[in-house]
C-alpha atoms as a PDB file:
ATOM      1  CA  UNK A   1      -6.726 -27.783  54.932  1.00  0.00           C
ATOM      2  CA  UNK A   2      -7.957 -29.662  51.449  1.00  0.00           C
ATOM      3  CA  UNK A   3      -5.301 -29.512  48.859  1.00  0.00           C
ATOM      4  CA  UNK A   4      -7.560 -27.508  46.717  1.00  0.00           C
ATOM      5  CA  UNK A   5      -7.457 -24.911  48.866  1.00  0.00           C
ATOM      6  CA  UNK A   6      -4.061 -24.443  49.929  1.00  0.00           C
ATOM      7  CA  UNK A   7      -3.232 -24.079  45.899  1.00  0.00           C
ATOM      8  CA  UNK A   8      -6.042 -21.232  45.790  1.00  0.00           C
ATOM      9  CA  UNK A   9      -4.186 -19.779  48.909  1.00  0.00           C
ATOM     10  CA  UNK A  10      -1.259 -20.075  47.664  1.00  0.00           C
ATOM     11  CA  UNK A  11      -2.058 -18.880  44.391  1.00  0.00           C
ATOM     12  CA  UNK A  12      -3.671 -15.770  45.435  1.00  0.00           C
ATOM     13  CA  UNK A  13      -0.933 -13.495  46.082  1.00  0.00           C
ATOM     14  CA  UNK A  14       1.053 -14.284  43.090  1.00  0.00           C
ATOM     15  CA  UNK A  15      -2.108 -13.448  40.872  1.00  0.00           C
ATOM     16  CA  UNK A  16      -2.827 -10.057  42.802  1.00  0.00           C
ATOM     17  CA  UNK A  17       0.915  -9.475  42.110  1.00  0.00           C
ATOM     18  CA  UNK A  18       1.076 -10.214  38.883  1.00  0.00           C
ATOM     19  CA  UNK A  19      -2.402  -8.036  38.139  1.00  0.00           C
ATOM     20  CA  UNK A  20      -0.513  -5.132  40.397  1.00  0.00           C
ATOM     21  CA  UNK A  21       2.470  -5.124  38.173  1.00  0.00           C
ATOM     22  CA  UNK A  22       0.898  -4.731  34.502  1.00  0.00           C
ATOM     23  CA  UNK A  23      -1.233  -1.895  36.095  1.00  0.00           C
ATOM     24  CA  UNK A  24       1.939  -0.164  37.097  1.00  0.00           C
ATOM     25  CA  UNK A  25       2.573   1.437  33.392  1.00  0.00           C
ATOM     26  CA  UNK A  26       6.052   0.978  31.568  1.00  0.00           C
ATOM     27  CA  UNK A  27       8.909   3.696  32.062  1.00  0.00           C
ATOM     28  CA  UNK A  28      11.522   4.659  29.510  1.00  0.00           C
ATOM     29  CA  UNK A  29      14.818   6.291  29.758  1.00  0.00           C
ATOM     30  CA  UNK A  30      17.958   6.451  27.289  1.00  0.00           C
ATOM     31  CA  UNK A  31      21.053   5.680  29.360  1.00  0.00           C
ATOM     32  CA  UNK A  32      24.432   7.980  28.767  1.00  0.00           C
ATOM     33  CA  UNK A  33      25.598   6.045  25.853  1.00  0.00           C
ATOM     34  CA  UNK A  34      21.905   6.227  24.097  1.00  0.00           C
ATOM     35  CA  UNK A  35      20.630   2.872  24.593  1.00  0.00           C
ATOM     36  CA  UNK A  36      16.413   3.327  24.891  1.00  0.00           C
ATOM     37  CA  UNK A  37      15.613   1.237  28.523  1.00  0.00           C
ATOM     38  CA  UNK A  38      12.352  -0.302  29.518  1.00  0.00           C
ATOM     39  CA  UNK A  39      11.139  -0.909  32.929  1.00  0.00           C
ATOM     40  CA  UNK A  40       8.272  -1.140  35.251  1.00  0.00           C
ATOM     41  CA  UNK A  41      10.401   1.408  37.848  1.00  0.00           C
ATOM     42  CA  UNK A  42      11.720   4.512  36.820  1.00  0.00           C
ATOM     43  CA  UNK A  43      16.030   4.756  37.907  1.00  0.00           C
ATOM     44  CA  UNK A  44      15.221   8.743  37.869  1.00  0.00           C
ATOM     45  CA  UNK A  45      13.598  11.554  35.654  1.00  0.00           C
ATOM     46  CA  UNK A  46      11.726   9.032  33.330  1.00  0.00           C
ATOM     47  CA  UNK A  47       8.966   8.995  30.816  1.00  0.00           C
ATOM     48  CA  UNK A  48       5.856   7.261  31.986  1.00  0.00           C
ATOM     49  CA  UNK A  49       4.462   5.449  29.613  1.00  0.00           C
ATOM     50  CA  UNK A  50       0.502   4.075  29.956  1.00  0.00           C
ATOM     51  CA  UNK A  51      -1.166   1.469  27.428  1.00  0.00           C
ATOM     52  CA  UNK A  52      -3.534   5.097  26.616  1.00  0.00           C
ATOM     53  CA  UNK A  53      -0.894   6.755  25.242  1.00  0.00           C
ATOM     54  CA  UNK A  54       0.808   3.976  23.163  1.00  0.00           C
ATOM     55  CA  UNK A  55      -2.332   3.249  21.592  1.00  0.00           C
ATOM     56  CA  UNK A  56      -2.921   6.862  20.988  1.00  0.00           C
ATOM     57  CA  UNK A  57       0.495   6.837  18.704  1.00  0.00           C
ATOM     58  CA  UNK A  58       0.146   6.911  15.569  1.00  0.00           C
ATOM     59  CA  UNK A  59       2.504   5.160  12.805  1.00  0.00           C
ATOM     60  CA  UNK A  60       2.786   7.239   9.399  1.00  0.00           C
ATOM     61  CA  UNK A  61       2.126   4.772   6.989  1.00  0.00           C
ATOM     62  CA  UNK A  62       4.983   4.074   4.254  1.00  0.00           C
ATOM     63  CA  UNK A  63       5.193   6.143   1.114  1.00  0.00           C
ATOM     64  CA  UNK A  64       5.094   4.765  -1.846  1.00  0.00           C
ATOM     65  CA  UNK A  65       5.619   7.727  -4.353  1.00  0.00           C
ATOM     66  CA  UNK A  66       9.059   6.183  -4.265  1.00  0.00           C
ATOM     67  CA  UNK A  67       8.753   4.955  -7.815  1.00  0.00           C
ATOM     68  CA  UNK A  68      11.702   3.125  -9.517  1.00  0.00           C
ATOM     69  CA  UNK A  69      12.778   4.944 -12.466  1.00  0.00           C
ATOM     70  CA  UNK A  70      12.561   1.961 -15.151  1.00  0.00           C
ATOM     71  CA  UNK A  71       9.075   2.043 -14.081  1.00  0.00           C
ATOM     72  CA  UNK A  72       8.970   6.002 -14.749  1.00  0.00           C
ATOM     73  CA  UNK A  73      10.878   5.580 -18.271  1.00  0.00           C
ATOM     74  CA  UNK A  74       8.452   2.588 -19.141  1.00  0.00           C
ATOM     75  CA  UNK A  75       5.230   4.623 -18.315  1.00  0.00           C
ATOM     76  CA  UNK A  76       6.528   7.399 -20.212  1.00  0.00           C
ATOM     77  CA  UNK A  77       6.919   5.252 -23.028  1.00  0.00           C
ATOM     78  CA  UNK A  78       3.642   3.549 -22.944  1.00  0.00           C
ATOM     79  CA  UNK A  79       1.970   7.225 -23.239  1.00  0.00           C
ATOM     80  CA  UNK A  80       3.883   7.773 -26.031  1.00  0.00           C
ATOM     81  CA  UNK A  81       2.869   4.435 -27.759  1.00  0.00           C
ATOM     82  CA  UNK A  82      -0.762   5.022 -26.278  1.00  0.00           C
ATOM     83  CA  UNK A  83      -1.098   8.817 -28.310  1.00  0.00           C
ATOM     84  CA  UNK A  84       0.566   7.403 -31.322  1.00  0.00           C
ATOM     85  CA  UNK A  85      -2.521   4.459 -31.432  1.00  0.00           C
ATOM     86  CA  UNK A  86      -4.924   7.028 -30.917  1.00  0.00           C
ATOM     87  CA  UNK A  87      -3.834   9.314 -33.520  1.00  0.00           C
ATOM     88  CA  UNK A  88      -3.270   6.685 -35.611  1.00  0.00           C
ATOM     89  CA  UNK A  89      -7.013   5.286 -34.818  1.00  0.00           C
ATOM     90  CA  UNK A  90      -7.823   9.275 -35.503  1.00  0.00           C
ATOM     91  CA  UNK A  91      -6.518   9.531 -39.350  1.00  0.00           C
ATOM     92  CA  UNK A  92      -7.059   6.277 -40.801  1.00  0.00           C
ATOM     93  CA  UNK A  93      -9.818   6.575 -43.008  1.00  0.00           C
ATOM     94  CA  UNK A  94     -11.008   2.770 -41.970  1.00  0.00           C
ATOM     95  CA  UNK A  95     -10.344   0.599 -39.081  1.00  0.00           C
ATOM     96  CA  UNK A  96     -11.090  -2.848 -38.782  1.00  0.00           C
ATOM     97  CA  UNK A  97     -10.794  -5.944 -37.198  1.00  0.00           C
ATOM     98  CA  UNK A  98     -10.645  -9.965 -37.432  1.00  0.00           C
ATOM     99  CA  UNK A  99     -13.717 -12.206 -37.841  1.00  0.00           C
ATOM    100  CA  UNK A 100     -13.270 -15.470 -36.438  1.00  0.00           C
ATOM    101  CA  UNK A 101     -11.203 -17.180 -39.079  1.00  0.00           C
ATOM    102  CA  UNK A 102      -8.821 -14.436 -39.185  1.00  0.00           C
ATOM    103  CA  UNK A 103      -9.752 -12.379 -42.053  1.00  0.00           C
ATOM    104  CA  UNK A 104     -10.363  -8.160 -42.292  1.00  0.00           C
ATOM    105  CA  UNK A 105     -13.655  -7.220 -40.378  1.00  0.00           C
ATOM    106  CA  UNK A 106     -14.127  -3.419 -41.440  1.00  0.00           C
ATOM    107  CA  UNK A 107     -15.388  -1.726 -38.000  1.00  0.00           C
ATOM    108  CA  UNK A 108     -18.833   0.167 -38.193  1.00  0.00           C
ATOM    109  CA  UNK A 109     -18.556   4.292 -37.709  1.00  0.00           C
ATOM    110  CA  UNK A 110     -20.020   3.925 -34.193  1.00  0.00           C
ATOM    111  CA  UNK A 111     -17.723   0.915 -33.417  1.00  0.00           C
ATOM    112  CA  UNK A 112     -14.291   2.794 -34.545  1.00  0.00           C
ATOM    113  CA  UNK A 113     -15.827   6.071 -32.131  1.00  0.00           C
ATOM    114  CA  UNK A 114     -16.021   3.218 -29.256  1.00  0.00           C
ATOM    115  CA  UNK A 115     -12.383   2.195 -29.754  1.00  0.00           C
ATOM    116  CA  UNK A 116     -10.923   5.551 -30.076  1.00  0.00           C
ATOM    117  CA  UNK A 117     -12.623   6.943 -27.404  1.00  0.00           C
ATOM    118  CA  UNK A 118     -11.550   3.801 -25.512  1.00  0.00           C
ATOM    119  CA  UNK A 119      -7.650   4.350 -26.790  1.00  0.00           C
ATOM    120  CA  UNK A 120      -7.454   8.108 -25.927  1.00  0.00           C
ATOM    121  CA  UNK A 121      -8.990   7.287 -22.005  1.00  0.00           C
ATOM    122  CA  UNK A 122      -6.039   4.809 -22.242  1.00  0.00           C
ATOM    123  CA  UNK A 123      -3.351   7.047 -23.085  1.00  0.00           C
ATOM    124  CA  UNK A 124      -4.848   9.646 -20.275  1.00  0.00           C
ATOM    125  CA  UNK A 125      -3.966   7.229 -17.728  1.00  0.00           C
ATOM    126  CA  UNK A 126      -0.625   6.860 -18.886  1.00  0.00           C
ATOM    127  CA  UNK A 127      -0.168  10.275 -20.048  1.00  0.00           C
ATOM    128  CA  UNK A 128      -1.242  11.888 -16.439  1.00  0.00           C
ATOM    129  CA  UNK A 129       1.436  13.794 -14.189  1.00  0.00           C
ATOM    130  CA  UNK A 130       1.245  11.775 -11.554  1.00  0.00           C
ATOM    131  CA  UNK A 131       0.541   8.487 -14.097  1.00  0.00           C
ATOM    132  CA  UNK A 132       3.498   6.901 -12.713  1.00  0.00           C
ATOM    133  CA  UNK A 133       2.636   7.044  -9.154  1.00  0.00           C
ATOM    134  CA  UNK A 134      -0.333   6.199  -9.313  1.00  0.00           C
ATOM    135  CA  UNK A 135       0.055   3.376 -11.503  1.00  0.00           C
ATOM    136  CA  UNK A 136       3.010   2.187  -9.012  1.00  0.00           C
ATOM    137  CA  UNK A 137       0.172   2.391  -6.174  1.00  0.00           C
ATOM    138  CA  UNK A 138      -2.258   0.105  -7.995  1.00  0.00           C
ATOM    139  CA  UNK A 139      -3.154  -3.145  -6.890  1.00  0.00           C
ATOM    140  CA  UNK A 140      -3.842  -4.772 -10.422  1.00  0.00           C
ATOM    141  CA  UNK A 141      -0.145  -4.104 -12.913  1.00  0.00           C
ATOM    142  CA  UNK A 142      -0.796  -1.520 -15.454  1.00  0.00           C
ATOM    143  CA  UNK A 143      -1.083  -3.850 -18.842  1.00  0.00           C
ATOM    144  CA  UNK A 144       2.774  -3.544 -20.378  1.00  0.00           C
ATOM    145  CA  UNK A 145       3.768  -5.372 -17.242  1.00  0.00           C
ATOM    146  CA  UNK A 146       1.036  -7.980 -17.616  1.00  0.00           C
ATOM    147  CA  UNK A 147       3.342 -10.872 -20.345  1.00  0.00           C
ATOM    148  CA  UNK A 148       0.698 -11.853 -23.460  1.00  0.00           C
END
């Protein structure tokens, strides 16, 4: 017999085996003292378990309304900084800003509406119920943790 095929021969069972085995399913059991066993025979009443119903588990994903409570007390304060601005923005009777070499630029009617329509959606988002959270949950850091 060629060399070749005595390998092949030989080979052959092992593979058919081997294919035999991981098409037997996995069994479970939790032993007197409550250690979870695996194995590919059951040593009694066991739980079969097939690759079909493993995949068909589902893993709750991880909460993350857990939100640390300096975060809380610093979102809290940001709304309160964020409604003081607007007000502020609100009674002044003119608003302006900086030209380019730093000197008072008074801001046009429709230019102060802009910004204090753009301050109150501000102090929404941190005034919200849920503000916290949901600032927690964002990918981008709300701007008081973002350093000048």
């Amino acid at each position: 017999m060629k060399p070749v095929v005595r390998i092949c021969v030989c080979l052959l069972p092992m593979l058919t085996s081997t294919s035999l085995s991981l098409a037997a399913g996995v069994y479970k059991w939790t032993d007197a003292n409550g250690v979870v066993h695996y194995a590919d025979r059951a040593p009694g009443p066991a739980l079969r378990l097939d690759r079909h119903y493993i995949e068909s588990r589902q893993i709750a994903p991880r909460s993350l309304s857990v939100v640390p409570r300096e975060f809380a007390e610093k979102v809290r304060a940001e709304c309160g900084l964020r409604q003081e601005r607007v007000a502020a923005y609100r009674s002044a009777t003119q608003v302006s800003g900086r030209d380019p070499s730093g000197r008072p630029d008074p801001m046009a009617p429709e230019e102060r509406q802009a910004l204090i329509q753009e301050a109150a959606e501000a102090a929404r988002r941190y005034c919200a119920e849920d503000a916290a959270e949901v600032l927690w949950a964002a990918p981008e850091p709300p701007d008081f943790m973002v350093a000048p």
